[in-house]
C-alpha atoms as a PDB file:
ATOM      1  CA  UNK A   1     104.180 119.254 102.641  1.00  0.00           C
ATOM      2  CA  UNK A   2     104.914 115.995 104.666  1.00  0.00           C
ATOM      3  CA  UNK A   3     103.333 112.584 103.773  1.00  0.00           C
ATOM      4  CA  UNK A   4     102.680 110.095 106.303  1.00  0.00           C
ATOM      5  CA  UNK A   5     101.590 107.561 104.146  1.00  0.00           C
ATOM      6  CA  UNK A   6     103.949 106.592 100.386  1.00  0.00           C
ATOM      7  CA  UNK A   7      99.943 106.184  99.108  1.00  0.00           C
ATOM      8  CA  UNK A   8      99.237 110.069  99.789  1.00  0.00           C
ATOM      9  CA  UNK A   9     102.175 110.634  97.496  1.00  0.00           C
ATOM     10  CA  UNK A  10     100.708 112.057  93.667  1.00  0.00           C
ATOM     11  CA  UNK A  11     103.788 110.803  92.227  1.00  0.00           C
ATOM     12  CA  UNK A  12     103.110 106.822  93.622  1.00  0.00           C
ATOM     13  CA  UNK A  13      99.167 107.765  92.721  1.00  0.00           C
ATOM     14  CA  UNK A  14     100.881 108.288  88.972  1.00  0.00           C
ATOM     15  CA  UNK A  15     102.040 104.988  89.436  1.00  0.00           C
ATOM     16  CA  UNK A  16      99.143 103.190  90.323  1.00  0.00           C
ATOM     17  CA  UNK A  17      97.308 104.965  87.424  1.00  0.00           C
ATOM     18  CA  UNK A  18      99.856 104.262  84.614  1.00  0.00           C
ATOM     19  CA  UNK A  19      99.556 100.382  86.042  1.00  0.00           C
ATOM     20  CA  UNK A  20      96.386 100.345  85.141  1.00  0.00           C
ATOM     21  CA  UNK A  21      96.230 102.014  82.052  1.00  0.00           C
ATOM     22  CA  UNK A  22      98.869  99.031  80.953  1.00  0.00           C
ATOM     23  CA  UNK A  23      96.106  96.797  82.008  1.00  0.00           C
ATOM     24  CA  UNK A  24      93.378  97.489  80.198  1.00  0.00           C
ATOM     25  CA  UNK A  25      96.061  98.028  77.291  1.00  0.00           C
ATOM     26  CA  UNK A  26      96.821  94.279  77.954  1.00  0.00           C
ATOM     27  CA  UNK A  27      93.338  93.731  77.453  1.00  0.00           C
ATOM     28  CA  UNK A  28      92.669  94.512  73.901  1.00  0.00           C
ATOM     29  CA  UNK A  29      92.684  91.765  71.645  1.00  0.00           C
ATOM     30  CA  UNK A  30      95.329  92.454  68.985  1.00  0.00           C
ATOM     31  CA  UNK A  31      97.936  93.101  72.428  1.00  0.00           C
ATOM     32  CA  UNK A  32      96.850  89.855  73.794  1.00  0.00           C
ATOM     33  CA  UNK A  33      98.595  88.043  71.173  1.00  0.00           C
ATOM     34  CA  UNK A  34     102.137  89.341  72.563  1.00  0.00           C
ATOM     35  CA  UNK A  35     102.554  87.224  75.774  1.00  0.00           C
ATOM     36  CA  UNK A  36     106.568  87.616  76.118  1.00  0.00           C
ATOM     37  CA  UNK A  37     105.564  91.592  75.637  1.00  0.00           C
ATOM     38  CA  UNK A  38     102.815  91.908  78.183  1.00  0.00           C
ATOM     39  CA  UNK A  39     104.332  90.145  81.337  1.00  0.00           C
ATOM     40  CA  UNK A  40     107.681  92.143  81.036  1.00  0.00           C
ATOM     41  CA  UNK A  41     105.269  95.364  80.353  1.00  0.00           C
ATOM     42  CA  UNK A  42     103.111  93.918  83.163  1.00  0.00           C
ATOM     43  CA  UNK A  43     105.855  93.534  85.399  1.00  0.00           C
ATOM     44  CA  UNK A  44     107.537  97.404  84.341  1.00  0.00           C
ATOM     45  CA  UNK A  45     104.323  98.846  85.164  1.00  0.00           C
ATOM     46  CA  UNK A  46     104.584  97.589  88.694  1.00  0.00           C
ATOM     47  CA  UNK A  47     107.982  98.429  89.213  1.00  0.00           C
ATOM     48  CA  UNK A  48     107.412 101.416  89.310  1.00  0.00           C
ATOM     49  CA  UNK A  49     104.629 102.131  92.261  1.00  0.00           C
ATOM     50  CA  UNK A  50     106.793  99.429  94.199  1.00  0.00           C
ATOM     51  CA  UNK A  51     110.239 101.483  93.842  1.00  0.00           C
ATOM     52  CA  UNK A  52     108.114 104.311  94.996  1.00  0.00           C
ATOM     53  CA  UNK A  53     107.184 102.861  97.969  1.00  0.00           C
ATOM     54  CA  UNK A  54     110.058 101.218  98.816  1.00  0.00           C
ATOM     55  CA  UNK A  55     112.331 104.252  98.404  1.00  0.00           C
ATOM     56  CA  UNK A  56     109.548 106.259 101.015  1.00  0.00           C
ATOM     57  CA  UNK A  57     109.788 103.523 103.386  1.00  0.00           C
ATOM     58  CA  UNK A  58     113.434 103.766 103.392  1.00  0.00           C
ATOM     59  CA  UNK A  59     112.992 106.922 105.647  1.00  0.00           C
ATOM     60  CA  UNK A  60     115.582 109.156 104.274  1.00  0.00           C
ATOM     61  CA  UNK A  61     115.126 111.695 101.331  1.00  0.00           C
ATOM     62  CA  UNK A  62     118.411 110.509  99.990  1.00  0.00           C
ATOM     63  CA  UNK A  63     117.087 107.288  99.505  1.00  0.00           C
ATOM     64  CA  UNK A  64     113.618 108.370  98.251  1.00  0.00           C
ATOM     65  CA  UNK A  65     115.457 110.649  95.487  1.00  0.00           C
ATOM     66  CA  UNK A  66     117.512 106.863  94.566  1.00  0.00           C
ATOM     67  CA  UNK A  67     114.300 105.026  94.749  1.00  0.00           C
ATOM     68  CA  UNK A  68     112.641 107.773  92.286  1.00  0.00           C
ATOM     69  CA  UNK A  69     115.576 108.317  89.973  1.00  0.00           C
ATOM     70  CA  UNK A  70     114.812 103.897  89.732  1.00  0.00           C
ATOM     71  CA  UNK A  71     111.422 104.484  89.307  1.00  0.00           C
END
């Protein structure tokens, strides 16, 4: 299967999903606390659906498989 879009991809779908699980983890009170915690959890989370997409706008499946192995 061929995606024309790095959004179509279930793996970067994953992504977006586990972001915002950490989210509404961030949310709960007894997290909230834990500022130096949540903004490098925050920022983790991210990482991840941005290597995603960065490594499928790249081009090359050699530098998808580098992007994901990041990821």
């Amino acid at each position: 299967m061929k995606y024309s879009r790095f959004e179509d991809l279930p793996v970067w779908q994953a992504a977006i999903n586990l972001k915002l699980d950490v989210d509404t983890l961030c949310q709960h009170d007894h997290v909230r606390t834990r500022r130096n915690w949540i903004d490098q959890v925050d920022r983790a989370s991210l990482s991840v659906s941005n290597n995603i997409a960065e490594g499928f706008e790249r081009g090359t499946t050699n530098e998808l498989l580098m992007f994901l192995y990041i990821a």
